[in-house]
N, C-alpha and C. Protein backbone atom coordinates (compact mmCIF):
# COMPACT_ATOMS: atom_id res chain seq x y z
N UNK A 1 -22.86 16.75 2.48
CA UNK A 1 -24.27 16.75 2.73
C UNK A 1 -25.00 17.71 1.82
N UNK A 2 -24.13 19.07 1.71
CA UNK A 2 -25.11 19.89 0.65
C UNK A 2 -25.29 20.30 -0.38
N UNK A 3 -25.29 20.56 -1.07
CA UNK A 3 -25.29 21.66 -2.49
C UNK A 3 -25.66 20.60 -3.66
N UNK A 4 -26.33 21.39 -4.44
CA UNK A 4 -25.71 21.24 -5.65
C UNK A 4 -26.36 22.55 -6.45
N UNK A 5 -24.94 22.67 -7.57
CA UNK A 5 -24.91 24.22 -7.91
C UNK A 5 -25.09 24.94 -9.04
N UNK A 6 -25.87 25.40 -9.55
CA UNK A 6 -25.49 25.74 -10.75
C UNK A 6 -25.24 27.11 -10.88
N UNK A 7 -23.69 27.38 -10.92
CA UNK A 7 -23.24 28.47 -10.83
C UNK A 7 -22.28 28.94 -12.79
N UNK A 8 -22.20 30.35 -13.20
CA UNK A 8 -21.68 30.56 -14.15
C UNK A 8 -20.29 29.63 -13.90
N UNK A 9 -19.61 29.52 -15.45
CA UNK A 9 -18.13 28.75 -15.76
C UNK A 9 -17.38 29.44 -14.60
N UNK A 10 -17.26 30.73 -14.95
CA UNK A 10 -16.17 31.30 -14.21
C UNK A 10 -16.19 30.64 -12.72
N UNK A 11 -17.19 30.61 -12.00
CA UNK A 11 -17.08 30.32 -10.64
C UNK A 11 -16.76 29.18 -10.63
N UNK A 12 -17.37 28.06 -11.12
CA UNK A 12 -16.81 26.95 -11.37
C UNK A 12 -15.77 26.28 -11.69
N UNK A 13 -15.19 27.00 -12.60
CA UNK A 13 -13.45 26.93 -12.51
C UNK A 13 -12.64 27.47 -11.12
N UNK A 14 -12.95 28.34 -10.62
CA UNK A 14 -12.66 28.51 -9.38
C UNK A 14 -12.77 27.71 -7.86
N UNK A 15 -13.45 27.32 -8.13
CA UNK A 15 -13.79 25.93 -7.26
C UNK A 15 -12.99 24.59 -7.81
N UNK A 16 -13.31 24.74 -9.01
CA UNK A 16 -12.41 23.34 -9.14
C UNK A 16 -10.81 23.40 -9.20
N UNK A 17 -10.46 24.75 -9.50
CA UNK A 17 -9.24 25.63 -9.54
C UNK A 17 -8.46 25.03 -7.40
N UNK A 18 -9.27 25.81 -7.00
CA UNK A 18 -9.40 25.46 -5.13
C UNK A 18 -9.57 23.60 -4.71
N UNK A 19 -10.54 23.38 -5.18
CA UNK A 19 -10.67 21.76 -5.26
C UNK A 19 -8.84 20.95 -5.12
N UNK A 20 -8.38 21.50 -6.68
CA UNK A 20 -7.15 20.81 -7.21
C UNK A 20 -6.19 21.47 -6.38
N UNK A 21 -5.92 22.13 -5.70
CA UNK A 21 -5.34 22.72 -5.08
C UNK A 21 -5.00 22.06 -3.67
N UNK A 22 -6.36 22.26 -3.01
CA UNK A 22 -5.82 21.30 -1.96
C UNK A 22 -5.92 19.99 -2.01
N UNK A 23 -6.51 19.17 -2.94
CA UNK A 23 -6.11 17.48 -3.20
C UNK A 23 -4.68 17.32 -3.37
N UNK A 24 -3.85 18.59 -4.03
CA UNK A 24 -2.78 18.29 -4.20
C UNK A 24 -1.64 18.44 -3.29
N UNK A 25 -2.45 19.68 -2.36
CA UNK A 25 -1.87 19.96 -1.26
C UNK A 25 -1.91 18.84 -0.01
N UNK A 26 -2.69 18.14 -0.29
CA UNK A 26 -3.07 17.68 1.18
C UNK A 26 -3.87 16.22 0.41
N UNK A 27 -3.48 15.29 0.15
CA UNK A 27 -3.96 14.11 -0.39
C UNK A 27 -4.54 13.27 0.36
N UNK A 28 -4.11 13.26 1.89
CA UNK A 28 -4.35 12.38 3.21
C UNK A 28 -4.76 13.17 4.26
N UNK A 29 -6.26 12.26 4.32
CA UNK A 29 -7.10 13.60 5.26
C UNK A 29 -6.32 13.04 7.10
N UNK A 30 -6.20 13.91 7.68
CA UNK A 30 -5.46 13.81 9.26
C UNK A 30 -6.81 13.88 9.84
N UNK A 31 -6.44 13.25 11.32
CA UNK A 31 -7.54 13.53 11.94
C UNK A 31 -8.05 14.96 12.66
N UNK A 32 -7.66 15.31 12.48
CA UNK A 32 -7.94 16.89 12.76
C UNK A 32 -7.98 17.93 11.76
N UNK A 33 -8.99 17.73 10.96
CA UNK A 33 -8.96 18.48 9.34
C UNK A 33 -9.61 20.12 9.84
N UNK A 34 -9.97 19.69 10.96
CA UNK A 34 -10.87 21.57 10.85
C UNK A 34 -9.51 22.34 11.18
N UNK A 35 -8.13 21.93 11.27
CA UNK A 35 -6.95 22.90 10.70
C UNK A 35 -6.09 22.42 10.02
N UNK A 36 -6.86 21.98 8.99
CA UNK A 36 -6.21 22.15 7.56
C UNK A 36 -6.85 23.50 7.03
N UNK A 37 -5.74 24.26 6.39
CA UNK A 37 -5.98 25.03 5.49
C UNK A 37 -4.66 25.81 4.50
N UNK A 38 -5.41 25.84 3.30
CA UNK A 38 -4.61 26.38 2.71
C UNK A 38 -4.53 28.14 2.44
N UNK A 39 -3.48 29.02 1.79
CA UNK A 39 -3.25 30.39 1.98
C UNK A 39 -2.44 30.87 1.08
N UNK A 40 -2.46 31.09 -0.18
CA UNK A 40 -2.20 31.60 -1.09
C UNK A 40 -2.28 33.06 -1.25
N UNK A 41 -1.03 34.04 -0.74
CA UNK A 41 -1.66 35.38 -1.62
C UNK A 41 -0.23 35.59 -2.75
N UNK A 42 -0.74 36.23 -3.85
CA UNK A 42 -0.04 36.55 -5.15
C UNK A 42 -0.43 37.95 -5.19
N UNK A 43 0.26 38.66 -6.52
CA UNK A 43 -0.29 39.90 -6.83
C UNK A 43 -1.34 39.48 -8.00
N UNK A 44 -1.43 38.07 -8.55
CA UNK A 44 -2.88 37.51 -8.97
C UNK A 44 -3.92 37.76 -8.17
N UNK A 45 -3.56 37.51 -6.80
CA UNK A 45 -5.15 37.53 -6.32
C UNK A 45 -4.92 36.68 -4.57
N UNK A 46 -5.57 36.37 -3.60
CA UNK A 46 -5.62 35.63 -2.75
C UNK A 46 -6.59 34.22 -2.93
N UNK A 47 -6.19 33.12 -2.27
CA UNK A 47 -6.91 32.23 -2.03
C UNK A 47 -6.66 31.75 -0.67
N UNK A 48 -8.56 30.91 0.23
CA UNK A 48 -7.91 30.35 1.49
C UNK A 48 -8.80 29.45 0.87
N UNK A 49 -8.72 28.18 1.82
CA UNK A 49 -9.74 26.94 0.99
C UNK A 49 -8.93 26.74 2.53
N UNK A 50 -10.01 26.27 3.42
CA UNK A 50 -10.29 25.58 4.52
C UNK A 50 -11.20 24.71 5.01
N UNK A 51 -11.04 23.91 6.51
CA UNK A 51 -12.07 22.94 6.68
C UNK A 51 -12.21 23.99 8.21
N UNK A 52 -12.08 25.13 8.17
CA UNK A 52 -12.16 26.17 9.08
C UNK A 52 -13.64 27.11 9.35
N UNK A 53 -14.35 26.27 8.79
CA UNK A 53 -15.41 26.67 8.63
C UNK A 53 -16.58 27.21 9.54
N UNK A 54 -16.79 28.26 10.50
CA UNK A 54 -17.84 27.67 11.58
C UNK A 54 -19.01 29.00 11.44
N UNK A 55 -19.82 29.01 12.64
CA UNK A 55 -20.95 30.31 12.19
C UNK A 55 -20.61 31.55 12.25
N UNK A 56 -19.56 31.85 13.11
CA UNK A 56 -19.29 33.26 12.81
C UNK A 56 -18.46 33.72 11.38
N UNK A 57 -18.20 32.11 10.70
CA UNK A 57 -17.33 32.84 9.41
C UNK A 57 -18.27 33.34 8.65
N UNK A 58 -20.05 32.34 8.30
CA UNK A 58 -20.97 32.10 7.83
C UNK A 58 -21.67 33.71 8.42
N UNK A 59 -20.99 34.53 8.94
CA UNK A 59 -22.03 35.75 9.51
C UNK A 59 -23.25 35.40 10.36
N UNK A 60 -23.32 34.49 11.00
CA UNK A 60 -24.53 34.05 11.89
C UNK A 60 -24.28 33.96 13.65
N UNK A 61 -24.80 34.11 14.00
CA UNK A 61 -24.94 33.24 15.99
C UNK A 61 -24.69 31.85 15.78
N UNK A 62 -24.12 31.46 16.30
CA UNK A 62 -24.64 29.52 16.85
C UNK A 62 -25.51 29.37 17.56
N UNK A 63 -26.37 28.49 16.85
CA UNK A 63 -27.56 28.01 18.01
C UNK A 63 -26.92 27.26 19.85
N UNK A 64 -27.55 27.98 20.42
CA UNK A 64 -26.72 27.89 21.92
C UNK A 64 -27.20 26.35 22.33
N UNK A 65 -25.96 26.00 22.42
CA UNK A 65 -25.55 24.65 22.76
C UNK A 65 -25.30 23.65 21.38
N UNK A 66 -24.98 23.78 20.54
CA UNK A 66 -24.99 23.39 18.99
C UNK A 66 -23.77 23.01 18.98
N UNK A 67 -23.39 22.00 18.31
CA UNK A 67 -21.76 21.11 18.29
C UNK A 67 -21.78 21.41 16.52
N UNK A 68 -20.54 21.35 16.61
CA UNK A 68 -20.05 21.22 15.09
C UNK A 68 -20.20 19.70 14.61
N UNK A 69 -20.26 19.35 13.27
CA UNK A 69 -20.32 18.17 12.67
C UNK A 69 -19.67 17.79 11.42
N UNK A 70 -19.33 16.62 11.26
CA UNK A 70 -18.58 16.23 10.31
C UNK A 70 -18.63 15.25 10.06
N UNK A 71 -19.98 14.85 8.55
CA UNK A 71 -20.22 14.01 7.86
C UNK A 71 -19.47 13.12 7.09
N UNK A 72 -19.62 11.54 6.93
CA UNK A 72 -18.59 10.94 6.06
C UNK A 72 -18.19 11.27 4.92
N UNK A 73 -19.48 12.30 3.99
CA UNK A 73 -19.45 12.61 2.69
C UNK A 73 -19.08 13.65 2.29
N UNK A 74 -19.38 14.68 2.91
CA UNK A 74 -18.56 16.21 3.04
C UNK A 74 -17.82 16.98 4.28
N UNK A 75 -17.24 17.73 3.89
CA UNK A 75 -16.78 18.63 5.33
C UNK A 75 -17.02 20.03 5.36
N UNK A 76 -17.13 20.57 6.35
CA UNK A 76 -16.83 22.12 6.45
C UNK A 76 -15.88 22.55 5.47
N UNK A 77 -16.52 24.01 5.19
CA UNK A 77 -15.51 24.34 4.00
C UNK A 77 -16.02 25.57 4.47
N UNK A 78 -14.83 26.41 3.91
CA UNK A 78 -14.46 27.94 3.61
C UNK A 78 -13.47 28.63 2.50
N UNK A 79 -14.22 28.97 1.72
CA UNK A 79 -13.11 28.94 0.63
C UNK A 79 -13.59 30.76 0.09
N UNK A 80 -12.49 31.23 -0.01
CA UNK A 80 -12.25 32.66 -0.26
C UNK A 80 -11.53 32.87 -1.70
N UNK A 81 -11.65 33.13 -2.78
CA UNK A 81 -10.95 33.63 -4.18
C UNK A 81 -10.84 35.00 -4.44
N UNK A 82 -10.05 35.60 -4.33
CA UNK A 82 -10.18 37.17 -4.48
C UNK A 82 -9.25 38.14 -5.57
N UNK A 83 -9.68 38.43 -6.99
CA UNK A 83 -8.71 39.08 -7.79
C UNK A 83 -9.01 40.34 -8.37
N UNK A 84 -8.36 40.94 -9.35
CA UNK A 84 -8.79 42.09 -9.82
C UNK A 84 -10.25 41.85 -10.26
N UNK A 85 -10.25 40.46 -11.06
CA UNK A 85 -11.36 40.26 -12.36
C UNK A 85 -12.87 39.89 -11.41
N UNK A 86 -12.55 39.35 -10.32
CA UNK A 86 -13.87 38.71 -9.68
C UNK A 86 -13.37 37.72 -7.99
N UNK A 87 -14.46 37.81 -7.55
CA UNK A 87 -14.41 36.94 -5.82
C UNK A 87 -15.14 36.43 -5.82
N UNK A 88 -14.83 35.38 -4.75
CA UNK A 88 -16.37 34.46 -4.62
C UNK A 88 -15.65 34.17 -2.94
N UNK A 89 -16.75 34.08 -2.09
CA UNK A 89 -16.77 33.91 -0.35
C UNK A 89 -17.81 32.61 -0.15
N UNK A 90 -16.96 31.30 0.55
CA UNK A 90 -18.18 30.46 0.43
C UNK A 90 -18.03 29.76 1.34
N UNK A 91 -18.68 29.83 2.21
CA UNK A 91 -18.82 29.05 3.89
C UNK A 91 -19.77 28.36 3.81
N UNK A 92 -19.55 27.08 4.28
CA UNK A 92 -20.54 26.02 4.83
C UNK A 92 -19.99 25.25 6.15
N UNK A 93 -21.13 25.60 7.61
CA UNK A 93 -20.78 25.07 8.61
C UNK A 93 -21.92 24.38 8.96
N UNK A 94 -22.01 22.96 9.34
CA UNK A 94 -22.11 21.78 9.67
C UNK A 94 -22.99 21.45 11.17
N UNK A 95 -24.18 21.69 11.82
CA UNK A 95 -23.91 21.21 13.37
C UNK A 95 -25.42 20.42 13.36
N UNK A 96 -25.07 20.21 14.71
CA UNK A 96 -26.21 19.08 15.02
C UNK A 96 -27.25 20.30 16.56
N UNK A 97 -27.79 19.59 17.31
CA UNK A 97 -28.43 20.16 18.15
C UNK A 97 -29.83 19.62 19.10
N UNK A 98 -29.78 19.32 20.08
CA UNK A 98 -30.74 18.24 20.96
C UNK A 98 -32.40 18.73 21.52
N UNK A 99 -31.74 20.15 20.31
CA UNK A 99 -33.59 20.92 20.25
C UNK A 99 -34.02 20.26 19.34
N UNK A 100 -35.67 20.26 19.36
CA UNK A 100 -36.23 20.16 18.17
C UNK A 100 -36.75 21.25 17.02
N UNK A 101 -36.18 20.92 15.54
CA UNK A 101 -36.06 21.50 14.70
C UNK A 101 -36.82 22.72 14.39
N UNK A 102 -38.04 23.07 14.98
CA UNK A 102 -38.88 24.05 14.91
C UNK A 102 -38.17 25.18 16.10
N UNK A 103 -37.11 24.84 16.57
CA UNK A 103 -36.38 25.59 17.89
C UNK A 103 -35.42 26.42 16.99
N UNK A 104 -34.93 25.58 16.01
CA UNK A 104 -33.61 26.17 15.43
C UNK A 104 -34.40 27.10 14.38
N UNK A 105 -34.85 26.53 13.82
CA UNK A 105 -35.89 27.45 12.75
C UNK A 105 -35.91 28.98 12.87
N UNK A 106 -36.89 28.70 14.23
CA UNK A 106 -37.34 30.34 15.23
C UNK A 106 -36.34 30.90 15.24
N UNK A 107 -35.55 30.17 15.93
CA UNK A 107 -34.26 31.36 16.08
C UNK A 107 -33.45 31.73 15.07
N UNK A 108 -32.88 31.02 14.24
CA UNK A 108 -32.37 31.66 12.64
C UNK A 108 -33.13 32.37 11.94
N UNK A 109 -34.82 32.22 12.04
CA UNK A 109 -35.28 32.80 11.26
C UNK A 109 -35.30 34.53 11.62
N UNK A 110 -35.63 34.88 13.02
CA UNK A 110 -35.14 36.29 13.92
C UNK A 110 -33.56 36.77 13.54
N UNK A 111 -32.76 36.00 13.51
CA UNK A 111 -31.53 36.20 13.11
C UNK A 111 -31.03 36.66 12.30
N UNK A 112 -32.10 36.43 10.93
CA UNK A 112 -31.74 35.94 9.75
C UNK A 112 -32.21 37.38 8.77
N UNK A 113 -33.20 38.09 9.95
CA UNK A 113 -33.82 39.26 9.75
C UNK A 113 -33.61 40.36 9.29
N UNK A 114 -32.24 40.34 9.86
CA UNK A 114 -31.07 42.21 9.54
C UNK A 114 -30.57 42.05 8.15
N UNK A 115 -30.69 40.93 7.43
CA UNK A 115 -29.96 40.84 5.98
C UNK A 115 -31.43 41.01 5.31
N UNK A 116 -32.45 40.91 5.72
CA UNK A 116 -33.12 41.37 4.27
C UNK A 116 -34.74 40.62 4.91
N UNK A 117 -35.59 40.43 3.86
CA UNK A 117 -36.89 39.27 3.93
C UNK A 117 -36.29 37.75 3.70
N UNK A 118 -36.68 37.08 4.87
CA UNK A 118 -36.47 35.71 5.21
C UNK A 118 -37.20 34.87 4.21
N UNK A 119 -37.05 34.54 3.09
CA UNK A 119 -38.01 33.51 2.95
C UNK A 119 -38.02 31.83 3.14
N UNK A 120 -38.84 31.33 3.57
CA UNK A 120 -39.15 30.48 4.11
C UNK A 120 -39.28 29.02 3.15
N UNK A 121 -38.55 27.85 2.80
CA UNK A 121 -38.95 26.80 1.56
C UNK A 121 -38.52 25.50 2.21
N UNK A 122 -39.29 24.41 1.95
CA UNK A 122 -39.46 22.86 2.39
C UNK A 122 -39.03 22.60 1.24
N UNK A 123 -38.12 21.50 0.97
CA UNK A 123 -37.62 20.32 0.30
C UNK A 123 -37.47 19.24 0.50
N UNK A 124 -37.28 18.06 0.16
CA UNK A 124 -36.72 17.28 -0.18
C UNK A 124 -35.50 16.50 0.36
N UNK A 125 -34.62 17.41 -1.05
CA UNK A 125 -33.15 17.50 -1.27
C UNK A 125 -32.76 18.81 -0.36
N UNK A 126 -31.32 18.96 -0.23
CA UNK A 126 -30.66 19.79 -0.05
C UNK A 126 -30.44 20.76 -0.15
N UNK A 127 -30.29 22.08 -0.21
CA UNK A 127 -30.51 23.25 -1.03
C UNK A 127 -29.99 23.24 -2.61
N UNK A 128 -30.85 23.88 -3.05
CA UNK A 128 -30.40 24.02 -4.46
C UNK A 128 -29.76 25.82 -4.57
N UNK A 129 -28.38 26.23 -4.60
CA UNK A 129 -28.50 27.19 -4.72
C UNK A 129 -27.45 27.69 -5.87
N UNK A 130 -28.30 29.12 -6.06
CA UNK A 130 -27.83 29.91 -7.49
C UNK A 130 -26.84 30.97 -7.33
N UNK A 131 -25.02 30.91 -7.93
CA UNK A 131 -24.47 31.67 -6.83
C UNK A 131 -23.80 31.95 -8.42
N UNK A 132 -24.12 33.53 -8.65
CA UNK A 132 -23.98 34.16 -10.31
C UNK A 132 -23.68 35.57 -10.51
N UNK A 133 -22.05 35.38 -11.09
CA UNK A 133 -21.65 36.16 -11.65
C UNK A 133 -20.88 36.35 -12.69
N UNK A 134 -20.36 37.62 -13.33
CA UNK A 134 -20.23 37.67 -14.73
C UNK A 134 -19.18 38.37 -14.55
N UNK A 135 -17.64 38.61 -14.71
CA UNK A 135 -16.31 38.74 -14.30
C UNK A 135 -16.47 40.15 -15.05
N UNK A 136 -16.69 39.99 -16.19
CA UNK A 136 -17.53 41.67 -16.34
C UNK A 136 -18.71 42.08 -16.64
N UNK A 137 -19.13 42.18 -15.77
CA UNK A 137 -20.27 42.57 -15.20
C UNK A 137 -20.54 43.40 -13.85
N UNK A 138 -21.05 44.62 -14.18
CA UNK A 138 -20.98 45.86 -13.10
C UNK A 138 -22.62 45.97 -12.19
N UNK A 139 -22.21 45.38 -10.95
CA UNK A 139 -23.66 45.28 -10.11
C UNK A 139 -24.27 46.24 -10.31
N UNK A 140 -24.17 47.78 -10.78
CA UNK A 140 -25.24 47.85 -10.77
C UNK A 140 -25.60 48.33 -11.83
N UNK A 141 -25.75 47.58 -13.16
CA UNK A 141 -26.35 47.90 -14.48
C UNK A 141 -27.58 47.09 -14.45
N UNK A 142 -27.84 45.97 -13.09
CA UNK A 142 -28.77 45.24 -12.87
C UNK A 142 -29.05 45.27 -11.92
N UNK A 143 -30.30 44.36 -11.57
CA UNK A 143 -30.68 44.44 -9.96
C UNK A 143 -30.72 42.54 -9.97
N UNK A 144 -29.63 42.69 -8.75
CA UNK A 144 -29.20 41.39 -8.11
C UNK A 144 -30.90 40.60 -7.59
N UNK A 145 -30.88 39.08 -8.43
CA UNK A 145 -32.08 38.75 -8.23
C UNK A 145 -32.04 38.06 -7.01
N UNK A 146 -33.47 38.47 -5.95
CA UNK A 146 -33.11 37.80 -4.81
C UNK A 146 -34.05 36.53 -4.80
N UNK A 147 -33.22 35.60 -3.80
CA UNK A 147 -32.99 34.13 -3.44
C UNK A 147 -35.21 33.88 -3.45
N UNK A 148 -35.06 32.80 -3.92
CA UNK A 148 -36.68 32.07 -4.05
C UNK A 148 -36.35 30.41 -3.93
N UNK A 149 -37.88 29.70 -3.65
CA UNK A 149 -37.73 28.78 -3.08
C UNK A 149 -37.79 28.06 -4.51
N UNK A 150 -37.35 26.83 -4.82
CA UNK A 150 -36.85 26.11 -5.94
C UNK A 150 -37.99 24.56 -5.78
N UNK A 151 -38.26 24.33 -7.21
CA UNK A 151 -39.01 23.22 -6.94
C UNK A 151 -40.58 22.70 -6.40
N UNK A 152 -41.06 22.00 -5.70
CA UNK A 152 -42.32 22.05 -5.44
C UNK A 152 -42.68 22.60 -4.20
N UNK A 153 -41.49 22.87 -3.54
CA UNK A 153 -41.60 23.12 -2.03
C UNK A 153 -42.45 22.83 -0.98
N UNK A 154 -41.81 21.35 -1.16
CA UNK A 154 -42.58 20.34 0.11
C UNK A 154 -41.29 19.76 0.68
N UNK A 155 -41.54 19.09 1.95
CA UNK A 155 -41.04 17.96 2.52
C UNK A 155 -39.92 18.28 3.47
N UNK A 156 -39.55 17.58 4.52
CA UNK A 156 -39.25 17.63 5.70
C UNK A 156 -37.78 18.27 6.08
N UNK A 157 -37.11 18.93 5.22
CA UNK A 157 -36.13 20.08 5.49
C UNK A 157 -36.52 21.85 4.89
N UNK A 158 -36.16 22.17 6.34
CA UNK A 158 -36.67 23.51 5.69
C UNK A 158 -35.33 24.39 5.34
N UNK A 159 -35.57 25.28 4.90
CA UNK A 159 -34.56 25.92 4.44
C UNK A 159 -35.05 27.42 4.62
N UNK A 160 -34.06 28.39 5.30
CA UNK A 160 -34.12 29.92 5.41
C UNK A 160 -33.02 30.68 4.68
N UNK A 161 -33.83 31.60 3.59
CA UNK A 161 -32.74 32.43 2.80
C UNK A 161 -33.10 33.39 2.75
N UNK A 162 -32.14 34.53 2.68
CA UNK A 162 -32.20 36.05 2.55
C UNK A 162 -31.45 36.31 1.62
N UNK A 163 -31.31 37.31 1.08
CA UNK A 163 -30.21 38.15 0.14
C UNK A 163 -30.52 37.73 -1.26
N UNK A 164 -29.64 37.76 -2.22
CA UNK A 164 -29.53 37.84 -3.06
C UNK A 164 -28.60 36.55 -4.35
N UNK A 165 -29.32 36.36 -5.38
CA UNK A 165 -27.99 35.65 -6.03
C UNK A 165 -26.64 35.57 -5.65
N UNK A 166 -26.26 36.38 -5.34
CA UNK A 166 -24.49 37.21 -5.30
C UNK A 166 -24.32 37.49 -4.06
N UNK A 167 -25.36 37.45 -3.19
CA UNK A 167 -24.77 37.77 -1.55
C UNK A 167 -26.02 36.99 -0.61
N UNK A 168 -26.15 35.94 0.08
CA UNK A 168 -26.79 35.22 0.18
C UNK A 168 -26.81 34.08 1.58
N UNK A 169 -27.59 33.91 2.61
CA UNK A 169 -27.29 33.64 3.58
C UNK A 169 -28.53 32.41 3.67
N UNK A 170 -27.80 31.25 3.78
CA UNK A 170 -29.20 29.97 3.67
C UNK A 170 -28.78 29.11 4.94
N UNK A 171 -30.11 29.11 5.92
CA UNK A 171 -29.61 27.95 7.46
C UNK A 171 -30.94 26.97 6.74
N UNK A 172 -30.59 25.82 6.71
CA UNK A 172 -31.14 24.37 6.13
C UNK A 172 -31.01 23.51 7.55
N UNK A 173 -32.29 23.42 8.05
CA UNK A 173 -32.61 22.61 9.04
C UNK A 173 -33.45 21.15 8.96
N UNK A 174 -33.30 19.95 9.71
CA UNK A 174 -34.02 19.14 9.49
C UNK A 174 -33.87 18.34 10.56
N UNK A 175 -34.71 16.97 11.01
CA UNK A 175 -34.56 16.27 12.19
C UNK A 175 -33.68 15.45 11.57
N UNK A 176 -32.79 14.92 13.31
CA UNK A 176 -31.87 14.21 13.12
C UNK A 176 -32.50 12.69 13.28
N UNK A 177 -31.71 11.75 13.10
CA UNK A 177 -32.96 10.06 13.00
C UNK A 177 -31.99 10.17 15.07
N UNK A 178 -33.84 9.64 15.49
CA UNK A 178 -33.72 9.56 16.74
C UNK A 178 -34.01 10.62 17.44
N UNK A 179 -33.71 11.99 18.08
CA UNK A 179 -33.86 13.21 18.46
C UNK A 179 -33.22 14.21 18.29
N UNK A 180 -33.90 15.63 18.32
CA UNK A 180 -32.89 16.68 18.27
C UNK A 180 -32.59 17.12 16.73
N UNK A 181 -31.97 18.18 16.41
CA UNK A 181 -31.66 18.46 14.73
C UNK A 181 -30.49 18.34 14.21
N UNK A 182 -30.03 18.77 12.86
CA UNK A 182 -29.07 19.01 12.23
C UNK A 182 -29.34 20.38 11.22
N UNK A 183 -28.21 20.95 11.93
CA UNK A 183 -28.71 22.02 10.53
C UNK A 183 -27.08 22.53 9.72
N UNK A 184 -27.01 23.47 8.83
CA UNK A 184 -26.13 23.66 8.12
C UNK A 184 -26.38 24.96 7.74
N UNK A 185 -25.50 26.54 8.09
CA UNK A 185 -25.34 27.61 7.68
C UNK A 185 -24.15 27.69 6.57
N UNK A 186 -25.11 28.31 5.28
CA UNK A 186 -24.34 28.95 4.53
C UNK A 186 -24.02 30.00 4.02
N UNK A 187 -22.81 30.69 3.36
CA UNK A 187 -22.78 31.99 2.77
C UNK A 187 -22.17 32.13 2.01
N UNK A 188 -22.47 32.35 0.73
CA UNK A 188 -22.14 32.50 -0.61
C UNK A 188 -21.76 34.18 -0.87
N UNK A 189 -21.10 34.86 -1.38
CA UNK A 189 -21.01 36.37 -1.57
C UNK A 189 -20.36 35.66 -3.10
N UNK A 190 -20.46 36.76 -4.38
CA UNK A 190 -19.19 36.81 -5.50
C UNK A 190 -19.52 38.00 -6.00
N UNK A 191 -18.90 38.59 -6.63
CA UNK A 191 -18.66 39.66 -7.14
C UNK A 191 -18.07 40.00 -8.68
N UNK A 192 -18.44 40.62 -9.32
CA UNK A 192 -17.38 41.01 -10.50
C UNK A 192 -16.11 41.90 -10.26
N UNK A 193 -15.88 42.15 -11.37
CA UNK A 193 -14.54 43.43 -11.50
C UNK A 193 -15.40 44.85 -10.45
N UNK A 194 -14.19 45.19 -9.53
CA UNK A 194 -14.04 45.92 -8.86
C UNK A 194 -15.44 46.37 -7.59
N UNK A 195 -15.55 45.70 -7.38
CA UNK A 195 -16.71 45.62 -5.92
C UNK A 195 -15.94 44.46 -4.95
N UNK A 196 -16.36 44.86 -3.80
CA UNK A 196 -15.87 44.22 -2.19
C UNK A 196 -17.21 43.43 -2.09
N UNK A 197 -16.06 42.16 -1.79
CA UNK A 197 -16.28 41.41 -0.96
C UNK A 197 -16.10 41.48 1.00
């Protein structure tokens, strides 16, 4: 259902690095994919790439009474890369909800508060988000640019983001056809050489 990304090479190889990994691991999806996962640690580095995905991985509350979901086109994901040179932390959880969408809003947006200024953007499409780093590159020879709304910013999904390029918390809400919402929490973190994730 979400993304699309334009993130530096490096991260991108990392994802597709994780991608190939578990296609190869796991070619035939089971019916019970939210425990599939994979777990790689080396003295390279760790990897998890899961369909383990839910709001407390995403650092958020669940909206009370909110079911998890799982679209024909994507799934929950959680995928963790962690080495000397660079990390990347990337949760996306999935749910639906029999409030209406201005319910979920309110409350993520209060939520959403302790990480920073909420800003507020209507789309379209899906989120567009910018998740950038430079393997050497030392946070703080710069100041991490924070998250803005993309595009013309209209139309019937809203989207709430806080933080920063590099550490970044987006709940994307919209009505579901018929009643009630769907929304989707995400969290992006990456890092260069030698900073925590």
């Amino acid at each position: 259902m979400f993304h699309s990304f334009r993130i530096r090479l490096a991260t991108a190889a990392a994802f597709a690095l994780a991608a190939a990994i578990v296609s190869f691991a796991a070619p035939q999806k089971s019916d019970n994919d939210q425990d599939k996962h994979l777990d790689i640690h080396s003295s390279a580095g760790d990897l998890h790439v899961g369909a383990d995905a839910d709001a407390q991985k995403a650092g958020l509350p669940l909206y009370p009474g909110a079911r998890l979901r799982h679209d024909k086109d994507s799934d929950n994901a959680n995928v963790g890369l962690l080495t000397d040179a660079f990390g990347i932390k990337f949760v996306i959880a999935k749910y639906e909800s029999d409030d209406a969408p201005q319910k979920v809003i309110d409350y993520y947006r209060e939520r959403l508060k302790k990480f920073g200024k909420v800003v507020e953007c209507h789309t379209r499409d899906h989120a567009d988000m910018h998740a950038d780093f430079d393997d050497n590159d030392n946070e703080s020879d710069h100041r991490p640019q924070e998250v803005k709304c993309e595009g013309d910013n209209s139309g019937p999904i809203t989207e709430l983001k806080v933080g920063t390029e590099r550490n970044q918390h987006v709940v994307s809400i919209e009505p579901q056809e018929g009643r009630g919402s769907k929304f989707t929490l995400v969290y992006v973190h990456t890092r260069g050489r030698q900073t925590d994730i």
